[in-house]
PDB file of N, CA and C in Angstrom:
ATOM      1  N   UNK A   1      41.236 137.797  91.355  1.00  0.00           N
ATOM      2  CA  UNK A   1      41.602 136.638  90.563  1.00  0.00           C
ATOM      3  C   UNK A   1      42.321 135.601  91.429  1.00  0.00           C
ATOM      4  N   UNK A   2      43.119 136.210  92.126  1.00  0.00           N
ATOM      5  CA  UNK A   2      44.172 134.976  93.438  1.00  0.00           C
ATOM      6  C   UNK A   2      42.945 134.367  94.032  1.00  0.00           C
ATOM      7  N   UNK A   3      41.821 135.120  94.763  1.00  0.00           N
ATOM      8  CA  UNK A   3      40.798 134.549  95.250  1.00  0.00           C
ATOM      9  C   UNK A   3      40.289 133.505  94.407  1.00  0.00           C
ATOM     10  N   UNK A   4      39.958 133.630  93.343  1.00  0.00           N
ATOM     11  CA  UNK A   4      39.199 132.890  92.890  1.00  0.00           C
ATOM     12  C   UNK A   4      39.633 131.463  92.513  1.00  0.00           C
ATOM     13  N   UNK A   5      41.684 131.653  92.299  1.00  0.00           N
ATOM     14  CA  UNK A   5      42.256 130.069  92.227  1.00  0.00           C
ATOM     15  C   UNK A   5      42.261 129.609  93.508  1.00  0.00           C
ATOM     16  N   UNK A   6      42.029 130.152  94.653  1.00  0.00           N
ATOM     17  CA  UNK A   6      42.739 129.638  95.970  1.00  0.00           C
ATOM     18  C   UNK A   6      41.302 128.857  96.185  1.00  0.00           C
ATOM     19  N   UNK A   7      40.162 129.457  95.670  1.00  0.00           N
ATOM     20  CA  UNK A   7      38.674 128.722  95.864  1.00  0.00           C
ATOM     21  C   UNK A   7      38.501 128.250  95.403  1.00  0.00           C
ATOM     22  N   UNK A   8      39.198 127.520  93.918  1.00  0.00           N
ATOM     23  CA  UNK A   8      39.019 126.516  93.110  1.00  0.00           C
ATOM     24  C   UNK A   8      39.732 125.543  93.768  1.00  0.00           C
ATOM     25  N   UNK A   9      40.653 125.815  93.765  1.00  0.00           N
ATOM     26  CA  UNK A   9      41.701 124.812  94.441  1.00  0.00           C
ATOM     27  C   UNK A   9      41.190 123.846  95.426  1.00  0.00           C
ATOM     28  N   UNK A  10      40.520 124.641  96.528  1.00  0.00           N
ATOM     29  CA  UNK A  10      39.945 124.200  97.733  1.00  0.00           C
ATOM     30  C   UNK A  10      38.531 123.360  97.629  1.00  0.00           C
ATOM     31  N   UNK A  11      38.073 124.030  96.714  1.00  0.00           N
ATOM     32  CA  UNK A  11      36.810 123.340  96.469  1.00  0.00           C
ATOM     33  C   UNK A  11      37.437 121.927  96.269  1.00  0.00           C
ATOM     34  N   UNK A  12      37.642 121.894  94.436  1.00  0.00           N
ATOM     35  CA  UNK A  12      38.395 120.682  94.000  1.00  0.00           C
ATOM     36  C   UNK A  12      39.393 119.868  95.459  1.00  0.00           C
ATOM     37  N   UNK A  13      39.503 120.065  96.133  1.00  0.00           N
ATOM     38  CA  UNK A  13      40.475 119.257  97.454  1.00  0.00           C
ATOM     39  C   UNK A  13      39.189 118.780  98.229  1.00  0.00           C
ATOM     40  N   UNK A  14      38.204 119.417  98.351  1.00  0.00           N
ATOM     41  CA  UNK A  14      37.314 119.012  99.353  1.00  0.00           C
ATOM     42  C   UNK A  14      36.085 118.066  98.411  1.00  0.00           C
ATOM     43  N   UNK A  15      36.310 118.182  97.160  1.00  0.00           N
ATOM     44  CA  UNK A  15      35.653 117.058  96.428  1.00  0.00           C
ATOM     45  C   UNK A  15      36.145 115.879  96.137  1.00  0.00           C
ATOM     46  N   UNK A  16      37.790 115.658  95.828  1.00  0.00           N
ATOM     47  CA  UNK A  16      38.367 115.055  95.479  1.00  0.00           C
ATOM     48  C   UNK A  16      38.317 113.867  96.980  1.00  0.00           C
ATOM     49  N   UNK A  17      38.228 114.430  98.394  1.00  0.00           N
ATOM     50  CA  UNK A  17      38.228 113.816  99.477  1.00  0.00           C
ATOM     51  C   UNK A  17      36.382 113.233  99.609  1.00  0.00           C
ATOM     52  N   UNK A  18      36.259 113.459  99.335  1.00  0.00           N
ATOM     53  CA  UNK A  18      34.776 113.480  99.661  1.00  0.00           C
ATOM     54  C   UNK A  18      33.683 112.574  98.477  1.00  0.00           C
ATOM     55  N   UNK A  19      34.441 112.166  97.344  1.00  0.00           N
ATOM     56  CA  UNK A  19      34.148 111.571  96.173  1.00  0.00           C
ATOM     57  C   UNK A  19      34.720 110.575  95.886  1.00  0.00           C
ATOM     58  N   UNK A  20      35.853 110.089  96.154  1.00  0.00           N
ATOM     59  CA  UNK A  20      37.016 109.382  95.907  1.00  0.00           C
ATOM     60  C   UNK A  20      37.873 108.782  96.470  1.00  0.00           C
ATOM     61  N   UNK A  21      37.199 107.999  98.044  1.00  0.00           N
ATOM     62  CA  UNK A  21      37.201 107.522  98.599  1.00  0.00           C
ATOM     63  C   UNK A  21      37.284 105.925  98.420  1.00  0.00           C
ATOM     64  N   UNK A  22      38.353 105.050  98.664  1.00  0.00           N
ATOM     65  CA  UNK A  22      37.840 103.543  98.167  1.00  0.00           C
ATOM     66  C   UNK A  22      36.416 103.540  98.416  1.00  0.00           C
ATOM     67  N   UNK A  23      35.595 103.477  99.447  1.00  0.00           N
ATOM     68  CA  UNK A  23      34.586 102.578  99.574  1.00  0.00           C
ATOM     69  C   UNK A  23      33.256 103.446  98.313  1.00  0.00           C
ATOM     70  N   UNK A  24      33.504 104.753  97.928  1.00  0.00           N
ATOM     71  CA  UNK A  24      33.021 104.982  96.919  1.00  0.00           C
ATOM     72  C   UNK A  24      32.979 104.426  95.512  1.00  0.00           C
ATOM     73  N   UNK A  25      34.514 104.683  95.277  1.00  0.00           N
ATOM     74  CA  UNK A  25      34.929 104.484  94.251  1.00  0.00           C
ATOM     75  C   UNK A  25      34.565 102.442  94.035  1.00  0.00           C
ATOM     76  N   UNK A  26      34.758 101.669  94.893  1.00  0.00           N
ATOM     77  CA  UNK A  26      34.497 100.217  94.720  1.00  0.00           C
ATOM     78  C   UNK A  26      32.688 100.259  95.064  1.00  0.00           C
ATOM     79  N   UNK A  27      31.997 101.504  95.296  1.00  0.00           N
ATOM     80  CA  UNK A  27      30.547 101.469  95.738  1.00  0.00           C
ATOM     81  C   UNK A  27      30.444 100.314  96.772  1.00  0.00           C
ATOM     82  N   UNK A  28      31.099 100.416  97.750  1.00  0.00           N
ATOM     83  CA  UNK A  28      30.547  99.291  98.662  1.00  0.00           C
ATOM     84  C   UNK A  28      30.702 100.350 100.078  1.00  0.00           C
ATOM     85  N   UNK A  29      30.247  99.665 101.145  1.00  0.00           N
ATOM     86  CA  UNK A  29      29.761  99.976 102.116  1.00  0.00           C
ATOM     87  C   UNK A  29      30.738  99.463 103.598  1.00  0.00           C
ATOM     88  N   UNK A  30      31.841 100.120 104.113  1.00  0.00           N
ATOM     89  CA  UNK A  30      32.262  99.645 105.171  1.00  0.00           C
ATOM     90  C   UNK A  30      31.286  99.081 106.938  1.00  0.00           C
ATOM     91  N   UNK A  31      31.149  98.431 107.242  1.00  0.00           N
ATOM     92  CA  UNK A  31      30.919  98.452 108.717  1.00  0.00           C
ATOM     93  C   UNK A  31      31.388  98.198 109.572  1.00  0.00           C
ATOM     94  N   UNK A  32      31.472  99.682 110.893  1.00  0.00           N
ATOM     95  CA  UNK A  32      32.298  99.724 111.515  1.00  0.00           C
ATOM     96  C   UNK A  32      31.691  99.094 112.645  1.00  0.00           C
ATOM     97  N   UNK A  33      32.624  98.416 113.631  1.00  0.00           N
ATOM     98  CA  UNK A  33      32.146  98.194 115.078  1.00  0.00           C
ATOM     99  C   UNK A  33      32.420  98.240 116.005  1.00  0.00           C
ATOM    100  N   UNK A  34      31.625  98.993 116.953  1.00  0.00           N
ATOM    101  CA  UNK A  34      32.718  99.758 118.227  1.00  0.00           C
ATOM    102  C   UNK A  34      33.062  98.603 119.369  1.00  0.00           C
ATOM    103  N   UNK A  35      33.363  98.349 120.109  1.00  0.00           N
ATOM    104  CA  UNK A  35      33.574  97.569 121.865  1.00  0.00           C
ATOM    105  C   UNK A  35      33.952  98.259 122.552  1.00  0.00           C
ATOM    106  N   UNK A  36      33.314  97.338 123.622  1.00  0.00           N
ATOM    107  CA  UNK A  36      33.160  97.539 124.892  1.00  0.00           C
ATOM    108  C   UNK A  36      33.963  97.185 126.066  1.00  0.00           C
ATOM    109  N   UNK A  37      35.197  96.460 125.476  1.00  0.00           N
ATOM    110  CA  UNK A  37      35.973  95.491 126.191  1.00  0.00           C
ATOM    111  C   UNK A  37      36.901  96.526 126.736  1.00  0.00           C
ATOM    112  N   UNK A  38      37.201  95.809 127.754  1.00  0.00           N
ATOM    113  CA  UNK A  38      38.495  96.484 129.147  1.00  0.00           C
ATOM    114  C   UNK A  38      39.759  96.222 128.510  1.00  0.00           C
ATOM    115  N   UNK A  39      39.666  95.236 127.826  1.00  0.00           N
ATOM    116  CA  UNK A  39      41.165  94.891 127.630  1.00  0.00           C
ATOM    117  C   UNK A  39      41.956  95.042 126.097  1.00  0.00           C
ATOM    118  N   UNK A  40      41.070  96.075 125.404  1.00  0.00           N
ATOM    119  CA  UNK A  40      41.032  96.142 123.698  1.00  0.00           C
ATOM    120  C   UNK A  40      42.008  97.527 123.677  1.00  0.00           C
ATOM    121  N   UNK A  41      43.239  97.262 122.359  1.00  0.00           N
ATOM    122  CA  UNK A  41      43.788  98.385 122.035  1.00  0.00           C
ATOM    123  C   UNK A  41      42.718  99.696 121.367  1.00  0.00           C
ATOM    124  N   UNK A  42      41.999  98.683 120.488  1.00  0.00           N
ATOM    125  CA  UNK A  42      41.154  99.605 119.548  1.00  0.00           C
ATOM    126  C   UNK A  42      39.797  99.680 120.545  1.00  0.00           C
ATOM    127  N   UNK A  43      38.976 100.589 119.568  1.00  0.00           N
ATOM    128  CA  UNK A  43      37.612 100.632 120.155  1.00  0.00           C
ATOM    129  C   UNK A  43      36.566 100.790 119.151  1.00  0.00           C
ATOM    130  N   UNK A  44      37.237 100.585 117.392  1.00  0.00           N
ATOM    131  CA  UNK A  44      36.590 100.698 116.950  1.00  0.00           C
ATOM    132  C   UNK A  44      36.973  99.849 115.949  1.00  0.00           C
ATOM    133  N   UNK A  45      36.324  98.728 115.373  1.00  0.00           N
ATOM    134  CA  UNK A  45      36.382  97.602 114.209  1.00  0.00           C
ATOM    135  C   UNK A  45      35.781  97.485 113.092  1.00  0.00           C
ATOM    136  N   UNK A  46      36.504  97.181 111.674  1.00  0.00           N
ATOM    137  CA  UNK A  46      35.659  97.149 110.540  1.00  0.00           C
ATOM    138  C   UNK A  46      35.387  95.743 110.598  1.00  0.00           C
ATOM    139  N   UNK A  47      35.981  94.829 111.129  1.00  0.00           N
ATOM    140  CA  UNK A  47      35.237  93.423 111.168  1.00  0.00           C
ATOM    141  C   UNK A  47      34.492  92.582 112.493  1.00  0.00           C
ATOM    142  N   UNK A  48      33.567  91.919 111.929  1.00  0.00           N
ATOM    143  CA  UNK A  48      32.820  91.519 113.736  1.00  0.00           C
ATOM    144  C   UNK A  48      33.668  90.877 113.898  1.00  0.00           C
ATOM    145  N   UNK A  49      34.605  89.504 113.251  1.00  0.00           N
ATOM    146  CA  UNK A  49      35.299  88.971 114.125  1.00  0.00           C
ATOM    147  C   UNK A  49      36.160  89.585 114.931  1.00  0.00           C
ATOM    148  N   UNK A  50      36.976  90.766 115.050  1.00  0.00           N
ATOM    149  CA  UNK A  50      37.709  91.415 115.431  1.00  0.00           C
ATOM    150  C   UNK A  50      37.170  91.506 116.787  1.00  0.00           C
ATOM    151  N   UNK A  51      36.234  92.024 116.622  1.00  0.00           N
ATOM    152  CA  UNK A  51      35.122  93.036 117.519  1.00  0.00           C
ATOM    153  C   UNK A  51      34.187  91.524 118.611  1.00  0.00           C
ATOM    154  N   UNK A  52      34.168  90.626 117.775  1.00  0.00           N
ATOM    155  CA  UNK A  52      33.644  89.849 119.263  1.00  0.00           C
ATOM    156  C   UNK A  52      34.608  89.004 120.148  1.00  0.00           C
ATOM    157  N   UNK A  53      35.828  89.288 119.506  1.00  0.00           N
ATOM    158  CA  UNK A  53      36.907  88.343 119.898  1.00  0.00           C
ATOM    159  C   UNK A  53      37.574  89.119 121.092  1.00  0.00           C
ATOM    160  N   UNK A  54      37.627  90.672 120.887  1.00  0.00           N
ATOM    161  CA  UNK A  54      37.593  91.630 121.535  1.00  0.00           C
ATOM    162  C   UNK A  54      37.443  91.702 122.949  1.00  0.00           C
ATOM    163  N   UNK A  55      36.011  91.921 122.451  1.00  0.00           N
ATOM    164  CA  UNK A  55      34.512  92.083 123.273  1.00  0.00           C
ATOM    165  C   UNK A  55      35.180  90.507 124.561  1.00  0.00           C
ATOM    166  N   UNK A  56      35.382  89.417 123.879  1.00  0.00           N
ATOM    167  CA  UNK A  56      35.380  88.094 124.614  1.00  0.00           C
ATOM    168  C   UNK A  56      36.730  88.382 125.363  1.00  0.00           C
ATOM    169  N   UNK A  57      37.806  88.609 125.439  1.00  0.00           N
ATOM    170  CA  UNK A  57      39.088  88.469 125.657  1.00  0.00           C
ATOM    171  C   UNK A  57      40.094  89.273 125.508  1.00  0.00           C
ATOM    172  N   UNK A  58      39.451  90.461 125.102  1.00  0.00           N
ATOM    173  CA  UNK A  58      40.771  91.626 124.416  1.00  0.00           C
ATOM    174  C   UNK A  58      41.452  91.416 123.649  1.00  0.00           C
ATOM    175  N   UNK A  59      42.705  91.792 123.642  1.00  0.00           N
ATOM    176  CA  UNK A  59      43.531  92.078 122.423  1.00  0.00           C
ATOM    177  C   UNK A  59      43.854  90.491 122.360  1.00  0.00           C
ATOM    178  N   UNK A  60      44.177  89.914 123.561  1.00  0.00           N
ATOM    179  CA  UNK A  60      45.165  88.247 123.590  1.00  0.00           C
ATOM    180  C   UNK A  60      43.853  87.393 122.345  1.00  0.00           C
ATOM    181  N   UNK A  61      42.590  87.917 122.715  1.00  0.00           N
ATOM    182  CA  UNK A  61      41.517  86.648 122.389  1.00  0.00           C
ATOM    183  C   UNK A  61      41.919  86.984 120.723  1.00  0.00           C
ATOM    184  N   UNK A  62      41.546  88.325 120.372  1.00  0.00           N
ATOM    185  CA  UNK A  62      41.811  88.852 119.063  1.00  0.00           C
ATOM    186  C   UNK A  62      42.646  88.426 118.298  1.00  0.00           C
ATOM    187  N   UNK A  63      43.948  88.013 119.157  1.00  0.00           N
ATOM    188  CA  UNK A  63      45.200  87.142 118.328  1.00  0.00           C
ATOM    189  C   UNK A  63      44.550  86.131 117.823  1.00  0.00           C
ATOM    190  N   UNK A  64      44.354  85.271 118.576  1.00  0.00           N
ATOM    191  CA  UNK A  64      43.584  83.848 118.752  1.00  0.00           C
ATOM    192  C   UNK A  64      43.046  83.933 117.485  1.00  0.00           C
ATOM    193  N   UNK A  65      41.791  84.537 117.828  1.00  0.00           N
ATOM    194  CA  UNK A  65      40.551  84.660 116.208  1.00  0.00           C
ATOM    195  C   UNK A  65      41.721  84.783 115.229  1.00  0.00           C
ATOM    196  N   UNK A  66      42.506  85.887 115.069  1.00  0.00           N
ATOM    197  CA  UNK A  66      43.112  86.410 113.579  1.00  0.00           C
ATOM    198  C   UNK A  66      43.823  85.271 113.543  1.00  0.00           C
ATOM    199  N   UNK A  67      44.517  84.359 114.432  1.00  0.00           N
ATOM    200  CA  UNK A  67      45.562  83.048 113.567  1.00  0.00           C
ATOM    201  C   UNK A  67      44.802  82.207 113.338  1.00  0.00           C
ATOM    202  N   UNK A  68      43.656  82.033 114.111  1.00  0.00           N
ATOM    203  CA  UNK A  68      42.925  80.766 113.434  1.00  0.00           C
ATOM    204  C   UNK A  68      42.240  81.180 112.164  1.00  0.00           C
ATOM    205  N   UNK A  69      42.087  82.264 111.813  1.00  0.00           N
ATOM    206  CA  UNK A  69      41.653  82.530 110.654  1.00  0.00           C
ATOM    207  C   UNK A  69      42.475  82.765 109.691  1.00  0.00           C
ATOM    208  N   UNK A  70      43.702  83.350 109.946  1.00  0.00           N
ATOM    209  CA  UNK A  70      44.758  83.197 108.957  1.00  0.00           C
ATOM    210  C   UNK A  70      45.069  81.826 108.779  1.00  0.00           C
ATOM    211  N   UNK A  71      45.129  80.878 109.647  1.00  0.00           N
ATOM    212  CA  UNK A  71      45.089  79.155 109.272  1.00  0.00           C
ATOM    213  C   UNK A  71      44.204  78.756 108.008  1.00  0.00           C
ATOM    214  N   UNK A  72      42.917  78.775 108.356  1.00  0.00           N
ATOM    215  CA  UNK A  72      41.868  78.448 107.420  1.00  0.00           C
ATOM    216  C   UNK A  72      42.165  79.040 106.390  1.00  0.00           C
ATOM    217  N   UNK A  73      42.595  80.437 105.807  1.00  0.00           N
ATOM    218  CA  UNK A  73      42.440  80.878 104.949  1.00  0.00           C
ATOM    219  C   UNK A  73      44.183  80.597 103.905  1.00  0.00           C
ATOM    220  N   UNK A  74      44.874  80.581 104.809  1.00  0.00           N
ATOM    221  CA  UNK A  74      46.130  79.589 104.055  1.00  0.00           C
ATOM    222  C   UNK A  74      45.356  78.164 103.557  1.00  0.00           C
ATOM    223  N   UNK A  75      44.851  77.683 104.415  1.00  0.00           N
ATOM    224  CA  UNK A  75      44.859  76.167 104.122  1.00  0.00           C
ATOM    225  C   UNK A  75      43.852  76.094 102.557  1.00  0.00           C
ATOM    226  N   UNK A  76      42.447  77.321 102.690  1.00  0.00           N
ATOM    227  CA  UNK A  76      41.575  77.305 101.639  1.00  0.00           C
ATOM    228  C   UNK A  76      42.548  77.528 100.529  1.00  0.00           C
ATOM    229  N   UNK A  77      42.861  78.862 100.476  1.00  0.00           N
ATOM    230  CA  UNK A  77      43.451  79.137  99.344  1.00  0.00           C
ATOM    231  C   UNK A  77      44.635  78.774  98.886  1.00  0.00           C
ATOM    232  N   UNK A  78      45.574  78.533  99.729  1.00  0.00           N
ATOM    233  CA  UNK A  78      46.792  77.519  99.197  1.00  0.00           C
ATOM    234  C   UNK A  78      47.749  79.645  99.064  1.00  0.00           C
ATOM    235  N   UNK A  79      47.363  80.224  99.408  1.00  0.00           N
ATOM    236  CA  UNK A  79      48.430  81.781  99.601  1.00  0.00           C
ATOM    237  C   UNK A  79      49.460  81.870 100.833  1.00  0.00           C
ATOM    238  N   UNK A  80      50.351  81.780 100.554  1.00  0.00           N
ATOM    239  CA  UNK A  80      51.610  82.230 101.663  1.00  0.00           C
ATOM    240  C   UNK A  80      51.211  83.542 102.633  1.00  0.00           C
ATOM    241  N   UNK A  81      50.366  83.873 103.385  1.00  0.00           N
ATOM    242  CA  UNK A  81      49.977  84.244 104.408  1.00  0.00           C
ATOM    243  C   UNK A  81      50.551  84.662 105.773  1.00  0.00           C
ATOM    244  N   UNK A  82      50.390  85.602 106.174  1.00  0.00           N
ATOM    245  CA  UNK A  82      51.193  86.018 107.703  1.00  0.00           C
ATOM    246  C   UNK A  82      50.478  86.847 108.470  1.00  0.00           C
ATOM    247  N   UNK A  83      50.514  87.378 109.409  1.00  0.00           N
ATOM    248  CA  UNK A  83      50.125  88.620 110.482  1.00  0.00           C
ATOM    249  C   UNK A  83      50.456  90.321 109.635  1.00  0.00           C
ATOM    250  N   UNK A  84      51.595  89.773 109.272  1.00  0.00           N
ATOM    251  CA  UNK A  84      52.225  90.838 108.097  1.00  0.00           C
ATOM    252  C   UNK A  84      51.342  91.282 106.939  1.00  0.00           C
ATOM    253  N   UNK A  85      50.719  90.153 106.381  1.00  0.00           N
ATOM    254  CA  UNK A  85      50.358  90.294 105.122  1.00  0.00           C
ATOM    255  C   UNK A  85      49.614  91.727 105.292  1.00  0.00           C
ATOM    256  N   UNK A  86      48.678  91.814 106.210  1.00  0.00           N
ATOM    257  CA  UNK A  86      47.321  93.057 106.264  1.00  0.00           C
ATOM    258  C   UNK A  86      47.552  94.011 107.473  1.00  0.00           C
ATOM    259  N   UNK A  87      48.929  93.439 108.079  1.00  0.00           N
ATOM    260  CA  UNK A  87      48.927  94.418 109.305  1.00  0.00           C
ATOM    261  C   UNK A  87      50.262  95.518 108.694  1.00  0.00           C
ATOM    262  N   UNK A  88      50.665  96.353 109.560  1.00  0.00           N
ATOM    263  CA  UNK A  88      51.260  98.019 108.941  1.00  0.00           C
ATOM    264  C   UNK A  88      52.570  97.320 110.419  1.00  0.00           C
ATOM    265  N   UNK A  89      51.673  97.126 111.792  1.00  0.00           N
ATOM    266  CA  UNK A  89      52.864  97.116 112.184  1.00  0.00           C
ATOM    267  C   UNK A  89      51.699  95.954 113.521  1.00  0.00           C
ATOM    268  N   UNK A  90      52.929  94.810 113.842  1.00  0.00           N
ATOM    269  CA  UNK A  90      52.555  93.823 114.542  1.00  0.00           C
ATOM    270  C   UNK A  90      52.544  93.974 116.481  1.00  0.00           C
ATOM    271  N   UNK A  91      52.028  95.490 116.862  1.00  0.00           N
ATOM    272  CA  UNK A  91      52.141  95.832 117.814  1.00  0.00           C
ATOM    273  C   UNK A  91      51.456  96.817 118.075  1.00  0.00           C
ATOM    274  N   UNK A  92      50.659  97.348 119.098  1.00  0.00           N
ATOM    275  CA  UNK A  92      50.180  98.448 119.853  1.00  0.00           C
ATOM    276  C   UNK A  92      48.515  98.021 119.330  1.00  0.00           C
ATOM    277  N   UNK A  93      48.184  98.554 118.084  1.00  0.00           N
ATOM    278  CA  UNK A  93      46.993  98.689 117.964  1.00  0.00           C
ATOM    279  C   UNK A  93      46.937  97.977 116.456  1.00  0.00           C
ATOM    280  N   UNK A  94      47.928  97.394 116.103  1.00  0.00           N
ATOM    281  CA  UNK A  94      48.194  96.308 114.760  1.00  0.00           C
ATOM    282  C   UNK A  94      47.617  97.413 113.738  1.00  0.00           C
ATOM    283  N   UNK A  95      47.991  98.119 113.004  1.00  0.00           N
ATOM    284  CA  UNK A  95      47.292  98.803 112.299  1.00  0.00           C
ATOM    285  C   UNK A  95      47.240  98.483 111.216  1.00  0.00           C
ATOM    286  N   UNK A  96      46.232  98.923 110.120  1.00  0.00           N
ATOM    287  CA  UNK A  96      46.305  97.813 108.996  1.00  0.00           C
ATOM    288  C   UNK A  96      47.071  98.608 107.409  1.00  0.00           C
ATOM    289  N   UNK A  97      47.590  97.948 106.818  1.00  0.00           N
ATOM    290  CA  UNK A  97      48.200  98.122 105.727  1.00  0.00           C
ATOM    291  C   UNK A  97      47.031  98.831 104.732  1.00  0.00           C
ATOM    292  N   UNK A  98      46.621  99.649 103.484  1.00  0.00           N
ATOM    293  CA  UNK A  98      46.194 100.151 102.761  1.00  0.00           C
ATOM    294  C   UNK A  98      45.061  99.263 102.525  1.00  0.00           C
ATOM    295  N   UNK A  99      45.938  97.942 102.056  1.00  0.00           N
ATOM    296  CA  UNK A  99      44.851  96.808 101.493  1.00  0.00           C
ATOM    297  C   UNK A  99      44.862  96.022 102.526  1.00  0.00           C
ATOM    298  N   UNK A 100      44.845  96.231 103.587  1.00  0.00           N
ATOM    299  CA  UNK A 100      44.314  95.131 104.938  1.00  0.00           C
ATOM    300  C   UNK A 100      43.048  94.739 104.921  1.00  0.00           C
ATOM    301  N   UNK A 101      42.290  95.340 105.117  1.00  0.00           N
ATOM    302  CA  UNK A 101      40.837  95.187 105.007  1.00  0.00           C
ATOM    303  C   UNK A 101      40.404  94.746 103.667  1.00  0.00           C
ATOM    304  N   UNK A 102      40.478  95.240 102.578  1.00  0.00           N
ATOM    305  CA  UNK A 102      40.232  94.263 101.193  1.00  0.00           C
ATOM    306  C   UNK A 102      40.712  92.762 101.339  1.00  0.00           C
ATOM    307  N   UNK A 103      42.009  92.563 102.222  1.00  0.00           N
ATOM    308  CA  UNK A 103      42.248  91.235 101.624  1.00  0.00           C
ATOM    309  C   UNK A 103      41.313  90.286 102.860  1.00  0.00           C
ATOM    310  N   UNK A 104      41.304  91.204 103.853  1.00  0.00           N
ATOM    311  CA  UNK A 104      40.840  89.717 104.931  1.00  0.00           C
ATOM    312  C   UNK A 104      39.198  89.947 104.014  1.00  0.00           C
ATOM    313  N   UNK A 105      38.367  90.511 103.464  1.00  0.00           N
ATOM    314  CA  UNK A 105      37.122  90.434 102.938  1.00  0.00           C
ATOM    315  C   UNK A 105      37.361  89.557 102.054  1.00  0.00           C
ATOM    316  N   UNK A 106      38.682  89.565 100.911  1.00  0.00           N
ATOM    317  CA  UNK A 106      38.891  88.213 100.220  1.00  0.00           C
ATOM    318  C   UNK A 106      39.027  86.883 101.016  1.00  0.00           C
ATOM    319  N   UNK A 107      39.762  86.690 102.058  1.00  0.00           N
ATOM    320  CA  UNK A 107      39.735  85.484 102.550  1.00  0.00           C
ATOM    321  C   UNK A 107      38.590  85.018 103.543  1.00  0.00           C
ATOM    322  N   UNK A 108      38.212  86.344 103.602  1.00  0.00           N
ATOM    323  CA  UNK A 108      36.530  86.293 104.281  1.00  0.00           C
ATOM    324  C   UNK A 108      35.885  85.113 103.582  1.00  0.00           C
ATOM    325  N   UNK A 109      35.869  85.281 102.267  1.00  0.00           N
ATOM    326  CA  UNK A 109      34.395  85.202 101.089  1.00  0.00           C
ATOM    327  C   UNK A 109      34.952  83.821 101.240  1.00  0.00           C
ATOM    328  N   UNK A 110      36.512  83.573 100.799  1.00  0.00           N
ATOM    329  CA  UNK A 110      37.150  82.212 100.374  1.00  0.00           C
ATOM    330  C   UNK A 110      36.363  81.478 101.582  1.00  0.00           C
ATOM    331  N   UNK A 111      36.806  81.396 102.590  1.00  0.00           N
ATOM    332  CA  UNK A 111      36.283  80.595 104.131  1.00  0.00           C
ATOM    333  C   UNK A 111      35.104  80.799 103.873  1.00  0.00           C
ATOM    334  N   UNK A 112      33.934  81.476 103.536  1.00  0.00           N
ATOM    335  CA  UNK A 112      32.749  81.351 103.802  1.00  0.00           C
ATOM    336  C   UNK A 112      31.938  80.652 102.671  1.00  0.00           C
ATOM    337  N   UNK A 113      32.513  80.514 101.552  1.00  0.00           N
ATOM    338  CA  UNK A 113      32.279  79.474 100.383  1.00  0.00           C
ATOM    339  C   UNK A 113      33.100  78.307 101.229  1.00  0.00           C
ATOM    340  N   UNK A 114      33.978  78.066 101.231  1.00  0.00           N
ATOM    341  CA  UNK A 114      34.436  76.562 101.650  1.00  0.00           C
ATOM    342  C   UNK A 114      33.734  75.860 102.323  1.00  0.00           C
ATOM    343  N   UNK A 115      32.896  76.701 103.586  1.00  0.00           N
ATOM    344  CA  UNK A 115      32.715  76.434 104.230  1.00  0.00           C
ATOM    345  C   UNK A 115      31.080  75.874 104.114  1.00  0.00           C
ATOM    346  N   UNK A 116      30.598  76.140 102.731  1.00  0.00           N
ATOM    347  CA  UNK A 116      28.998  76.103 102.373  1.00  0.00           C
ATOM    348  C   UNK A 116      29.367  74.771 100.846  1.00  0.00           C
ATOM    349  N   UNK A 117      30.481  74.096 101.529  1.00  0.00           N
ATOM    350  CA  UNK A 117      30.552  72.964 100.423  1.00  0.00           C
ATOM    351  C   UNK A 117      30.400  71.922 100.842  1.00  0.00           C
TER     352      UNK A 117
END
């Protein structure tokens, strides 16, 4: 009988991980992208801008891209905005907050409508 809760248990843990995942649960589809660059903390990116800014310049170029895009996307949406907003911590490998990646896909969409007006 112990066997049989310790295998429920486990099961249910390895479904619960495996089912219930944001990108499940919102049914959408992450894409990741690796580089190649000499001078990159990461080596692996969920956004191309990240990843060609990278690829171009390393981590310094990467700044570059992310403020000019945090610019545009203050200026579209009129949101109080920072480095902070989506990052966990503003150093080593900038890692991203829970909802990091959801929000730059929101200010993604915002800039890419503005930008088709």
């Amino acid at each position: 009988m112990k066997q049989l809760k310790v295998f429920t248990i486990i099961s249910l843990s390895i479904f619960m991980v495996q089912f219930t995942t944001p990108e499940r649960i919102k049914n959408t589809t992450v894409e990741v992208y690796h580089c190649n660059g000499k001078d990159c903390n990461r080596k692996v990116f969920k956004t191309k801008l990240c990843k060609e800014a990278c690829e171009k310049g390393g981590q310094k170029e990467a700044k570059k891209a992310m403020r000019n895009f945090v610019k545009k996307a203050k200026k579209i949406t009129g949101d109080k905005i920072a480095c902070g907003t989506c990052h966990a911590k503003l150093s080593g490998g900038y890692p991203l907050k829970k909802e990091g990646l959801s929000l730059f896909r929101k200010y993604e969409k915002a800039i890419k409508i503005a930008s088709n007006k």
